[in-house]
Protein backbone atom coordinates (compact mmCIF):
# COMPACT_ATOMS: atom_id res chain seq x y z
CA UNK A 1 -4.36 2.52 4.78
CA UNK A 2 -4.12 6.27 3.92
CA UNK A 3 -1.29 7.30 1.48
CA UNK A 4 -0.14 10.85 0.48
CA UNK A 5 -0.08 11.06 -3.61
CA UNK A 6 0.74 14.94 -4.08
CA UNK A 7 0.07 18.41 -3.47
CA UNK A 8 -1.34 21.17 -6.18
CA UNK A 9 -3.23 24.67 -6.16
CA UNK A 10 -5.92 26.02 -7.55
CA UNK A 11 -8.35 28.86 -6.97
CA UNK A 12 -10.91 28.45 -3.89
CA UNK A 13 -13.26 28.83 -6.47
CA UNK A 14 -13.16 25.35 -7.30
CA UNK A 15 -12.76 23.62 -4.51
CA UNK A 16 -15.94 21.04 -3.65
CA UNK A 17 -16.94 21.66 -7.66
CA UNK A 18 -16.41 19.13 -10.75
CA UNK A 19 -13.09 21.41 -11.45
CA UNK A 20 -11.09 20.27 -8.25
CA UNK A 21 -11.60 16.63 -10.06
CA UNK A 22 -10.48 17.85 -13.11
CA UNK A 23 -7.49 19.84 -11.37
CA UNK A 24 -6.54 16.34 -9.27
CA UNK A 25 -6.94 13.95 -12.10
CA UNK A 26 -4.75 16.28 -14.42
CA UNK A 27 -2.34 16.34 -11.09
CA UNK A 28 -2.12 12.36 -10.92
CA UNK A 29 -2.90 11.60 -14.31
CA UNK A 30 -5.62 9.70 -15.96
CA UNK A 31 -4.62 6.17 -14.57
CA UNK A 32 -4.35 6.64 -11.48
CA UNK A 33 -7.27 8.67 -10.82
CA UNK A 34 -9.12 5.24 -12.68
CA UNK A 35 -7.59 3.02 -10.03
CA UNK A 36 -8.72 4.54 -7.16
CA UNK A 37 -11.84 5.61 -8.72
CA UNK A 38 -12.30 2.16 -9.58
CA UNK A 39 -10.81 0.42 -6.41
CA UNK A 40 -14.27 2.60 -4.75
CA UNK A 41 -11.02 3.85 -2.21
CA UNK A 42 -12.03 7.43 -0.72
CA UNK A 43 -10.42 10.74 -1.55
CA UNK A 44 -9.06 13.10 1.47
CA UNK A 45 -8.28 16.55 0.30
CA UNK A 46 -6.98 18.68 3.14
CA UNK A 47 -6.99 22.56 1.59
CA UNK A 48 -4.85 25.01 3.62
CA UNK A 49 -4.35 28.75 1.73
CA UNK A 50 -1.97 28.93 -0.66
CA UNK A 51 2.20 29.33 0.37
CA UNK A 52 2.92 30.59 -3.25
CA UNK A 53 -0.14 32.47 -4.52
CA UNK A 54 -2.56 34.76 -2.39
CA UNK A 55 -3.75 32.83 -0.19
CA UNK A 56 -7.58 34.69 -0.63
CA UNK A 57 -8.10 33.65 -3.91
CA UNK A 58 -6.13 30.37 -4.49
CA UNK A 59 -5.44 27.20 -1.83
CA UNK A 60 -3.37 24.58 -1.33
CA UNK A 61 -4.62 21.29 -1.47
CA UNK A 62 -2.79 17.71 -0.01
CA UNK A 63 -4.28 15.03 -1.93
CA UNK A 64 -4.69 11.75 -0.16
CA UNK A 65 -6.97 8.35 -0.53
CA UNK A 66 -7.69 5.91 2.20
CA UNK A 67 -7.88 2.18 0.78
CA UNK A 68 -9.68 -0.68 2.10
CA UNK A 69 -6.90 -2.48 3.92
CA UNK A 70 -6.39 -5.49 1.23
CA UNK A 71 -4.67 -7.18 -1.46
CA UNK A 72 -5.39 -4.29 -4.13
CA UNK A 73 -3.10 -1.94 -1.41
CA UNK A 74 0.11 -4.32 -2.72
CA UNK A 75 -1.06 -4.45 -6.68
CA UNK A 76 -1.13 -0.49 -6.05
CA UNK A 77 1.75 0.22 -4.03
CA UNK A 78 4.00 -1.99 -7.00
CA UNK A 79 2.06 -0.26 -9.63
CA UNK A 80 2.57 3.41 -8.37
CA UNK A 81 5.88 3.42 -6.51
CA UNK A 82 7.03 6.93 -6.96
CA UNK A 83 3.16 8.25 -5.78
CA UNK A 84 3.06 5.91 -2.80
CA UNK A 85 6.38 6.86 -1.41
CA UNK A 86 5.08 7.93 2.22
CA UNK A 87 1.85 5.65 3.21
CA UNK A 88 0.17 6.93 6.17
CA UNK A 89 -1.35 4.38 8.60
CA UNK A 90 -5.11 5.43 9.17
């Protein structure tokens, strides 16, 4: 199952570095970024240029995460209700 959990920007700069993690897990916040880091699920980030910023220098970015397909999907869906608002089927 993929599911959408937000949207944030940040300069291209960082993108595909150790700061886009930082950027995300400040985004989601420290337990949720655990879960799915610890759930072994796999992030999707789909970057686009920015809509509010110049578009050169900073980018959007969609964060997603594709689970597994099992029980931890409920457990995770109950635990995170208003970040799993709009699951995506795969």
């Amino acid at each position: 199952m993929r599911y959408y959990l937000g949207m944030l920007e940040y300069k291209w700069s960082h993108a595909q570095t150790r700061m886009e993690d930082l950027w995300v897990r400040r985004k989601l916040g420290d337990e949720l970024y655990r879960t799915v880091e610890e759930n072994n699920w796999t992030w999707q980030f789909i970057r686009s240029g920015s809509q509010t910023l110049p578009e050169d220098t900073f980018c959007r970015c969609d964060i997603y995460v594709e689970s597994n397909d099992d029980k931890l999907d409920s457990h995770f869906l109950l635990k995170f209700p208003q970040a799993m608002a709009t699951p995506l089927a795969k």
